[in-house]
N, C-alpha and C. Protein backbone atom coordinates (compact mmCIF):
# COMPACT_ATOMS: atom_id res chain seq x y z
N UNK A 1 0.85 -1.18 0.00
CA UNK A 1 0.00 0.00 0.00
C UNK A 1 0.89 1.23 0.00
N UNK A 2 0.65 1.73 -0.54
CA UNK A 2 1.08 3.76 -1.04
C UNK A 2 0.09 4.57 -0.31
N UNK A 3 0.54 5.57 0.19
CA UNK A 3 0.01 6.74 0.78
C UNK A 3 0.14 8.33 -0.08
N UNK A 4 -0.51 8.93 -1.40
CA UNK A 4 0.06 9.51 -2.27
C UNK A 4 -1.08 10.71 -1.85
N UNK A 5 0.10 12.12 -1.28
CA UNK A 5 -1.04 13.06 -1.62
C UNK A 5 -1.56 13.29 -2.99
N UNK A 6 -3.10 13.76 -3.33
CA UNK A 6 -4.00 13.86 -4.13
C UNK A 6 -3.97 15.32 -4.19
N UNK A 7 -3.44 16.28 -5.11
CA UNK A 7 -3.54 18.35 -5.03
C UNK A 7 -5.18 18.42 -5.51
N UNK A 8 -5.73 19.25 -5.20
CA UNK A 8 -6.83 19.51 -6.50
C UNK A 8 -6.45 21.17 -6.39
N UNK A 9 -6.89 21.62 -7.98
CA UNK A 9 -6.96 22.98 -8.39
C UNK A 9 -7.80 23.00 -8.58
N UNK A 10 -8.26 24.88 -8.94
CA UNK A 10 -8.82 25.59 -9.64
C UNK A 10 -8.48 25.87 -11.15
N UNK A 11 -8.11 25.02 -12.20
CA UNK A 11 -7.54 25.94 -13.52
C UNK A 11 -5.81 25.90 -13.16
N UNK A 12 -5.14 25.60 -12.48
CA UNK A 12 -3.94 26.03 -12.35
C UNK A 12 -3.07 24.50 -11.87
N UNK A 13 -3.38 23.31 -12.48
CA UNK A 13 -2.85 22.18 -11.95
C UNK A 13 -1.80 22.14 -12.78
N UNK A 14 -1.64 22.34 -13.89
CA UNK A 14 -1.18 22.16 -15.06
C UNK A 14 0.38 23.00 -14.45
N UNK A 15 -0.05 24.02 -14.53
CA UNK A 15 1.40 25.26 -13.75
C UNK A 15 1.98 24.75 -13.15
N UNK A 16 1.03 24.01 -11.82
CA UNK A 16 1.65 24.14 -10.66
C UNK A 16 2.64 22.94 -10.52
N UNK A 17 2.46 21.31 -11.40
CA UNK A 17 2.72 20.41 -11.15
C UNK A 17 4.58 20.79 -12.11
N UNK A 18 3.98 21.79 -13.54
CA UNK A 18 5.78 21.95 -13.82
C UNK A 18 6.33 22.69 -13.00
N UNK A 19 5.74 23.37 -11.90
CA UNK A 19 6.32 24.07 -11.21
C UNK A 19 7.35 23.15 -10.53
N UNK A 20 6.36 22.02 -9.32
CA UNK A 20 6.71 21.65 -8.66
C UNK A 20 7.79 20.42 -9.45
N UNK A 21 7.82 19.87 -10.28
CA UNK A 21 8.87 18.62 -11.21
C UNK A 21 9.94 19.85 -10.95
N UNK A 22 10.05 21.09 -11.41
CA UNK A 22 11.30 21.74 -11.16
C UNK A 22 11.82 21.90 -9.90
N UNK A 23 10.91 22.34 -9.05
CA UNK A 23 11.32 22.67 -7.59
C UNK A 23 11.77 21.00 -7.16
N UNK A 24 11.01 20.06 -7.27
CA UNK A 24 11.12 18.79 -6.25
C UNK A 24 12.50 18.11 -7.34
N UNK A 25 12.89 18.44 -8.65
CA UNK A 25 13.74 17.68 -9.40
C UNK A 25 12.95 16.74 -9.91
N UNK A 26 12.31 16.26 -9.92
CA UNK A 26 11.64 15.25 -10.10
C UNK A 26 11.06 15.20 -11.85
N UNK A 27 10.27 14.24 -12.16
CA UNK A 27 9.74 14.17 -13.70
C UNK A 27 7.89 13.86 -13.78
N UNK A 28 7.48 13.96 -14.81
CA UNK A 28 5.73 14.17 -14.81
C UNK A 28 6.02 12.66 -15.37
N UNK A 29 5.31 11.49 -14.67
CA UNK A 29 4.93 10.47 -15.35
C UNK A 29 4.08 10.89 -16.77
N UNK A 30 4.71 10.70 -18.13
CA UNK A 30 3.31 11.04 -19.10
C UNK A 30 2.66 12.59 -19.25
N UNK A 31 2.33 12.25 -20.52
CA UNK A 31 1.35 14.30 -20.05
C UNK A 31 0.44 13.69 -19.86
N UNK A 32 0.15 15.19 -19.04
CA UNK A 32 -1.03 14.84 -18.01
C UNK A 32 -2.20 14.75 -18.74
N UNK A 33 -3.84 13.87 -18.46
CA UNK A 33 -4.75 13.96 -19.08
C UNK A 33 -5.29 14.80 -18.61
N UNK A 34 -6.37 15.14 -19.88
CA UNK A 34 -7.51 16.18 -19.68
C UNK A 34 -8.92 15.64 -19.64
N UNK A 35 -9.27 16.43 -19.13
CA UNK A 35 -10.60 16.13 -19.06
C UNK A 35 -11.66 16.03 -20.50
N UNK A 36 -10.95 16.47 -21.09
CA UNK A 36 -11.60 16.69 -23.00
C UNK A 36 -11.05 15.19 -23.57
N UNK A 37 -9.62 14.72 -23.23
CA UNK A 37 -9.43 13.27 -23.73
C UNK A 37 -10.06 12.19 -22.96
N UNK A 38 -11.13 12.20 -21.78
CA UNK A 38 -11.73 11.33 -21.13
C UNK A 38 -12.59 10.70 -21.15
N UNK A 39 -12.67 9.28 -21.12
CA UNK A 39 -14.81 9.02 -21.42
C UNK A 39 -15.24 10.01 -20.66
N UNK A 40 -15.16 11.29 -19.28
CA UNK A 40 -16.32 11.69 -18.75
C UNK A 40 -16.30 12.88 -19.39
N UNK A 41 -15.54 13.13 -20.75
CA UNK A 41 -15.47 14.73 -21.20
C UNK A 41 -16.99 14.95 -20.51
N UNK A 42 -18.21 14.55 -21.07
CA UNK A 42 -19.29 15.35 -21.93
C UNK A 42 -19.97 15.28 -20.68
N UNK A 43 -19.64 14.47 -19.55
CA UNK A 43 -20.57 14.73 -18.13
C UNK A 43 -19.59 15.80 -17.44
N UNK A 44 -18.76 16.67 -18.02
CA UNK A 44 -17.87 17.59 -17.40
C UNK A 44 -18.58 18.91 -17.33
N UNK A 45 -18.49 20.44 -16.85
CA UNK A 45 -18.75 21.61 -17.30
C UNK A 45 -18.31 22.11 -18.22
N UNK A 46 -19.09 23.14 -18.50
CA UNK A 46 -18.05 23.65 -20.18
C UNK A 46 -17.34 24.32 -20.39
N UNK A 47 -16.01 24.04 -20.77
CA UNK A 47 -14.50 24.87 -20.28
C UNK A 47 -13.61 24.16 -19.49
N UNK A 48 -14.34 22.80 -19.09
CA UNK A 48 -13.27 21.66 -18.65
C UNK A 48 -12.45 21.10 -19.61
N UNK A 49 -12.65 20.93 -21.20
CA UNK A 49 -12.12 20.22 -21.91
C UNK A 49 -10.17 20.05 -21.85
N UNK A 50 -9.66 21.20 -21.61
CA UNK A 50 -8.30 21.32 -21.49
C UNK A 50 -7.97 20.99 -20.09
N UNK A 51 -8.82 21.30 -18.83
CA UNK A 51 -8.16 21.28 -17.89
C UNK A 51 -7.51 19.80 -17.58
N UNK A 52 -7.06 19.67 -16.22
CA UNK A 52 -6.43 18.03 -16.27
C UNK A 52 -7.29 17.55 -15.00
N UNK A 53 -7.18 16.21 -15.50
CA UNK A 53 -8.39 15.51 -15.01
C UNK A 53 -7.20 14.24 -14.07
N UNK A 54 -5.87 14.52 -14.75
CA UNK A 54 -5.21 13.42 -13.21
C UNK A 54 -3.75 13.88 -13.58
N UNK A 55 -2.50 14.06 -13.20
CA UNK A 55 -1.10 14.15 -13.36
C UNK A 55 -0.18 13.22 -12.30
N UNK A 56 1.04 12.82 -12.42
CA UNK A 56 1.06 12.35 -11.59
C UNK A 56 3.16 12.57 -11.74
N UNK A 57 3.62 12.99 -10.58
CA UNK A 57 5.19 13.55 -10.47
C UNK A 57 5.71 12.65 -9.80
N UNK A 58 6.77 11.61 -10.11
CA UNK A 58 7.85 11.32 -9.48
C UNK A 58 9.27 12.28 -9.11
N UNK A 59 9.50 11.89 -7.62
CA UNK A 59 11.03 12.71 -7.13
C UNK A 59 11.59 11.99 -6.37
N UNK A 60 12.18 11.38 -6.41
CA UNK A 60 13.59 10.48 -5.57
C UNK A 60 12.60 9.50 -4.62
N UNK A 61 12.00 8.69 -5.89
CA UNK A 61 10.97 7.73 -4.83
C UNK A 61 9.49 7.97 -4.43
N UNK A 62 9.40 9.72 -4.23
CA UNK A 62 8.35 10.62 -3.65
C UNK A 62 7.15 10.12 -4.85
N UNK A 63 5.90 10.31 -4.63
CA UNK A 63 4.83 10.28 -5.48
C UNK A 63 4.03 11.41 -5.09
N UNK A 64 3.39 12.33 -5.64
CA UNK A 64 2.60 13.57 -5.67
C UNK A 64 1.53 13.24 -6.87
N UNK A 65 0.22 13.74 -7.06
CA UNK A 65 -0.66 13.30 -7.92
C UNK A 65 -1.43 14.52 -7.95
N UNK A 66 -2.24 14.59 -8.99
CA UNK A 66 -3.15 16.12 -8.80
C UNK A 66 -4.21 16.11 -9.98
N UNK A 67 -5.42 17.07 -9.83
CA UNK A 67 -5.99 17.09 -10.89
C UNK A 67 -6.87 18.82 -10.91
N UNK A 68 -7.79 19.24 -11.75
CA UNK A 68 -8.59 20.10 -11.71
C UNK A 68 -9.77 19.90 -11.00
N UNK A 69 -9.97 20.17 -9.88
CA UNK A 69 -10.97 19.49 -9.55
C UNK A 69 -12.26 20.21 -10.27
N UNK A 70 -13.30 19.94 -10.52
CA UNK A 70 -14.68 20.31 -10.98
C UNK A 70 -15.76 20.66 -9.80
N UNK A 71 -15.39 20.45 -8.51
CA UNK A 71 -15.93 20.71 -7.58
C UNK A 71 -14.55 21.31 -6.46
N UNK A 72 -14.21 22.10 -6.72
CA UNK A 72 -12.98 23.11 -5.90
C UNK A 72 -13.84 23.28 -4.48
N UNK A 73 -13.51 22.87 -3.25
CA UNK A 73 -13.91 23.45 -2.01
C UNK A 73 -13.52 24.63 -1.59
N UNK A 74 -12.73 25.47 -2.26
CA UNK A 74 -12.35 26.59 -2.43
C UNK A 74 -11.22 27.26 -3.58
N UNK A 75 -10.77 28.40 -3.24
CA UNK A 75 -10.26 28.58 -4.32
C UNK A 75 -8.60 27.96 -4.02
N UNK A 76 -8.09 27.88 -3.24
CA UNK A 76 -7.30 27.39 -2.73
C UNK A 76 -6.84 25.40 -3.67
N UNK A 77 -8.54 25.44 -3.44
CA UNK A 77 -8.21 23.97 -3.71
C UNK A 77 -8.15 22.91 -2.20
N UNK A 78 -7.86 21.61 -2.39
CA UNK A 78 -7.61 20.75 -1.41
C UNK A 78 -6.65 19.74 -1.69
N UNK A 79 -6.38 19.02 -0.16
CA UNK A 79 -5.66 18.16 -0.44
C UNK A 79 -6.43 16.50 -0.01
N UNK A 80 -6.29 15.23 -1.01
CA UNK A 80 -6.81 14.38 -0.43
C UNK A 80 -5.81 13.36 -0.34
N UNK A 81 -5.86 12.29 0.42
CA UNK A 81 -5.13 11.16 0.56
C UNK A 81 -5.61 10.10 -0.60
N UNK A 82 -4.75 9.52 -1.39
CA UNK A 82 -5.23 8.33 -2.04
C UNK A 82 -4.58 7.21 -1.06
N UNK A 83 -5.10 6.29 -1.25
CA UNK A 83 -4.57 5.42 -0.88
C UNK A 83 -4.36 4.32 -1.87
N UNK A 84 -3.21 3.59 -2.53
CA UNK A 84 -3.15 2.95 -4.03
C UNK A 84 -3.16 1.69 -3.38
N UNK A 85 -3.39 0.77 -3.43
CA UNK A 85 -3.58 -0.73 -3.32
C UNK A 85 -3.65 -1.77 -4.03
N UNK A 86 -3.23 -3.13 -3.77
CA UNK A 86 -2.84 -3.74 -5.02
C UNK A 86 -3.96 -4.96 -5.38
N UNK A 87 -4.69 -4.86 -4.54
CA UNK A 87 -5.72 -5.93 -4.51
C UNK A 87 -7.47 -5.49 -4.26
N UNK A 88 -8.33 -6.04 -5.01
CA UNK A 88 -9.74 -4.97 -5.16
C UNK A 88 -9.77 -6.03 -3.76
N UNK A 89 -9.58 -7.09 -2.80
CA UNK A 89 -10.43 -7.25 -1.26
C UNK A 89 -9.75 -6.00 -0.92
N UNK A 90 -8.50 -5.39 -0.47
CA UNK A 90 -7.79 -4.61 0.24
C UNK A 90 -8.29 -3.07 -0.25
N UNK A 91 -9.24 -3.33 -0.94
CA UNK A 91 -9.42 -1.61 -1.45
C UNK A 91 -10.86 -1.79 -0.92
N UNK A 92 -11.51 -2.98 -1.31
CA UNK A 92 -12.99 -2.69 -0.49
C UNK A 92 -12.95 -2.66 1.32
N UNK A 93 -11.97 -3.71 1.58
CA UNK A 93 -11.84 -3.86 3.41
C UNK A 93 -11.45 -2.04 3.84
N UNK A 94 -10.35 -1.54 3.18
CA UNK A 94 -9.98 0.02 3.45
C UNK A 94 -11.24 0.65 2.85
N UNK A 95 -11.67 0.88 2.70
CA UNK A 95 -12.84 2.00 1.80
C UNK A 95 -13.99 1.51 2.84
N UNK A 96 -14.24 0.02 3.00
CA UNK A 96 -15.33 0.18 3.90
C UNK A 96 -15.29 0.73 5.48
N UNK A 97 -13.70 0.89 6.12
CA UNK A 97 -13.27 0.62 7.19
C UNK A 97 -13.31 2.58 7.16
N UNK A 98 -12.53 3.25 5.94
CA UNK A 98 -12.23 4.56 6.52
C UNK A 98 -13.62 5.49 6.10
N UNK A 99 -15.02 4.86 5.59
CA UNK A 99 -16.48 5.36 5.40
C UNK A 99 -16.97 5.07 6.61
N UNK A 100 -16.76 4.21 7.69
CA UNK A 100 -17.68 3.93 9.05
C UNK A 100 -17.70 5.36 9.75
N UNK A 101 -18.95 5.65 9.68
CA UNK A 101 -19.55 6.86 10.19
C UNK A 101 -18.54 8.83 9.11
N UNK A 102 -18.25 8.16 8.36
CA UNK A 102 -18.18 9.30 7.37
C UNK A 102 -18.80 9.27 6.24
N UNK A 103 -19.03 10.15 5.16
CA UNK A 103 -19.58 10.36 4.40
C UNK A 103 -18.91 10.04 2.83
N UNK A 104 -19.65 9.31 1.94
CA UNK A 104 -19.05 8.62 0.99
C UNK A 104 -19.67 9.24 -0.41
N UNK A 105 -18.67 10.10 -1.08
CA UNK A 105 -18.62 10.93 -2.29
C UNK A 105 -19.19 10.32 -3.62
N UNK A 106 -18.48 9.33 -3.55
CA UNK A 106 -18.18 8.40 -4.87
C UNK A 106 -17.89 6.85 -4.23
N UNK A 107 -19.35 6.09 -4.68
CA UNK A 107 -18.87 4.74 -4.04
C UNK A 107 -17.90 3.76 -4.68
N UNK A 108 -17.44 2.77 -3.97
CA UNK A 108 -16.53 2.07 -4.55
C UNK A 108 -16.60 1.54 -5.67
N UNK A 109 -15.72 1.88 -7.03
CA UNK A 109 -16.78 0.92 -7.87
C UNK A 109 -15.32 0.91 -9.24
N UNK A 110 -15.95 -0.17 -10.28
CA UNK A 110 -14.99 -0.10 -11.36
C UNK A 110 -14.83 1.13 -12.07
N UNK A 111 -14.12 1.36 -12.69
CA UNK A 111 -13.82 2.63 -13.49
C UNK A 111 -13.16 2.52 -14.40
N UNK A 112 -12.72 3.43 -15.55
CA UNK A 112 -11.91 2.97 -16.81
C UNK A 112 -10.52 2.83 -16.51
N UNK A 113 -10.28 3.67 -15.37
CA UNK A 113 -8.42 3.69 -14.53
C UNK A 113 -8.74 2.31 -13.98
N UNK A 114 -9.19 1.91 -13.02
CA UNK A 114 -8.90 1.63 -11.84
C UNK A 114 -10.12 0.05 -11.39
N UNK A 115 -9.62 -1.00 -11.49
CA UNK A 115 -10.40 -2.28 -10.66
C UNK A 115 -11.55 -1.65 -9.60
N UNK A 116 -10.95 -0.71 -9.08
CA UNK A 116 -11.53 -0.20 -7.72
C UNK A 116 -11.25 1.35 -7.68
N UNK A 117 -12.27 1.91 -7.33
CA UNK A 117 -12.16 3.76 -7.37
C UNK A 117 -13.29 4.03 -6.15
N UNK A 118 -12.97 4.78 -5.48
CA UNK A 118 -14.23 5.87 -3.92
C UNK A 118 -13.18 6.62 -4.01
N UNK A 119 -14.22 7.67 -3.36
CA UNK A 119 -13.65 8.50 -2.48
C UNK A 119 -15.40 9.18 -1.76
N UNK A 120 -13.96 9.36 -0.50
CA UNK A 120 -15.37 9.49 0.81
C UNK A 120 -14.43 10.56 1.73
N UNK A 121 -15.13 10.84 2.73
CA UNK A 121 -14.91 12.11 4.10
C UNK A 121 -15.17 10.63 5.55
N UNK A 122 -13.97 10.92 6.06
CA UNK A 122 -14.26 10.37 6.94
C UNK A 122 -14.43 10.70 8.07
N UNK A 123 -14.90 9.94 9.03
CA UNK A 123 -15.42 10.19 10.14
C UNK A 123 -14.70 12.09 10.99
N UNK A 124 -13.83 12.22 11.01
CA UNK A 124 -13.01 13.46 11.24
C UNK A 124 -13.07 14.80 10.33
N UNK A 125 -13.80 14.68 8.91
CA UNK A 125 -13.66 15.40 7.91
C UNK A 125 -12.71 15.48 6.91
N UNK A 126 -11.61 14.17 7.11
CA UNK A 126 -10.81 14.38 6.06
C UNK A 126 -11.02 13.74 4.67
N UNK A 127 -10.95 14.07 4.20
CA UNK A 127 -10.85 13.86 2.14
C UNK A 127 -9.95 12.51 2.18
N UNK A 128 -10.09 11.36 1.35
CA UNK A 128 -9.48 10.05 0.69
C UNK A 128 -10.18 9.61 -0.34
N UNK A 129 -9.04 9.00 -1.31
CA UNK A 129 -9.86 8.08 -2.66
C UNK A 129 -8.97 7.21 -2.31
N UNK A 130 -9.50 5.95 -2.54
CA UNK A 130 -9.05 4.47 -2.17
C UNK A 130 -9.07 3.89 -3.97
N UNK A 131 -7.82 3.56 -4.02
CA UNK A 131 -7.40 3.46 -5.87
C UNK A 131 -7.12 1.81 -5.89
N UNK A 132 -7.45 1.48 -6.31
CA UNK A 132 -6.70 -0.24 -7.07
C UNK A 132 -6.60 -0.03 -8.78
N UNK A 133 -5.81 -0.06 -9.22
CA UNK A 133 -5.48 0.61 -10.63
C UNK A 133 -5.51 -0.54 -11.60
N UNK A 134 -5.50 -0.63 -12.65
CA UNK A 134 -5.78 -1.77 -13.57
C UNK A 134 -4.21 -2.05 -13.71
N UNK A 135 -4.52 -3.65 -14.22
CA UNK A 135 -3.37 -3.48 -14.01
C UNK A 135 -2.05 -3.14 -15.38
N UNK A 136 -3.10 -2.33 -16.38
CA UNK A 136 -1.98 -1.86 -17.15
C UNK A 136 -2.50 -0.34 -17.32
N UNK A 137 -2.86 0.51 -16.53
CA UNK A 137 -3.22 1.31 -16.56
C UNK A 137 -2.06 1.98 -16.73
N UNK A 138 -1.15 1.97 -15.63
CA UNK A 138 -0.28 2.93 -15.35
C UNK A 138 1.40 1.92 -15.35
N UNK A 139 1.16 0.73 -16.46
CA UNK A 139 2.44 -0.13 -16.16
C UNK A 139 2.25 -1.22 -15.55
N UNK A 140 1.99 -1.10 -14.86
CA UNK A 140 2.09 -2.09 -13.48
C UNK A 140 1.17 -1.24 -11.82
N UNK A 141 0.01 -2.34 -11.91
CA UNK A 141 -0.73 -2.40 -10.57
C UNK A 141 -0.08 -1.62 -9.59
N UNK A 142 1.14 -2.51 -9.13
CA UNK A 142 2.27 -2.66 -8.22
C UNK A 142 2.73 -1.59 -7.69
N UNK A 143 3.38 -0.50 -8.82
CA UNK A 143 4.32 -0.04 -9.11
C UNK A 143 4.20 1.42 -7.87
């Protein structure tokens, strides 16, 4: 299991992530997708088409991930925990364990990324998406 902060923006993910590959040294796995190259373009708002819909920065091991969010809790933006996992029991046992008595966004479910995709508020108010990734989504499940 991986513990990978999740950035969300306003319009400015794109900046901020070459920002940060320069500052951290690090490299952008891939260009980043948009929300216009996605099956959910057309359930998006209009003027999402360019923004990015996931990025993801390696730095000496480090993992950082980010996207535009479409629902910004402010302008600021937020931060959420993913949690990446390599097995869909270990993504449903975590997802059901960190929803007990919090509130669940997006239920657990297949997706075009990912065996397994939620994200929920848990009991404390904090933000998590619980990921099991296909396993050639991104290379390797594992990785």
């Amino acid at each position: 299991m991986r513990l990978i902060p999740y950035l969300s923006f306003d319009g400015q993910c794109r900046e901020a992530f070459d920002f940060y590959a320069t500052a951290l040294g690090g490299r952008l796995i891939g260009p980043p997708m948009t929300y216009g190259e996605s099956p959910m373009c057309d359930q998006m708002p209009p003027g999402f088409e360019d923004r990015v819909m996931h990025v993801q920065l390696e730095a000496e091991g480090a993992t950082l991930m980010g996207a535009d969010s479409p629902f910004p809790q402010d302008g600021r933006g937020s931060t959420v925990v993913n949690v990446d996992v390599q097995d869909v029991a270990q993504a449903e046992r975590i997802f059901a364990a960190l929803a007990e008595g919090g509130e669940i966004q997006m239920p657990l479910a297949e997706t075009f990324w990912a065996l397994r995709w939620g994200a929920l508020t848990d009991r404390y108010g904090k933000p998590w998406m619980v990921n099991c990734m296909l396993p050639d989504a991104c290379g390797d499940a594992t990785s």
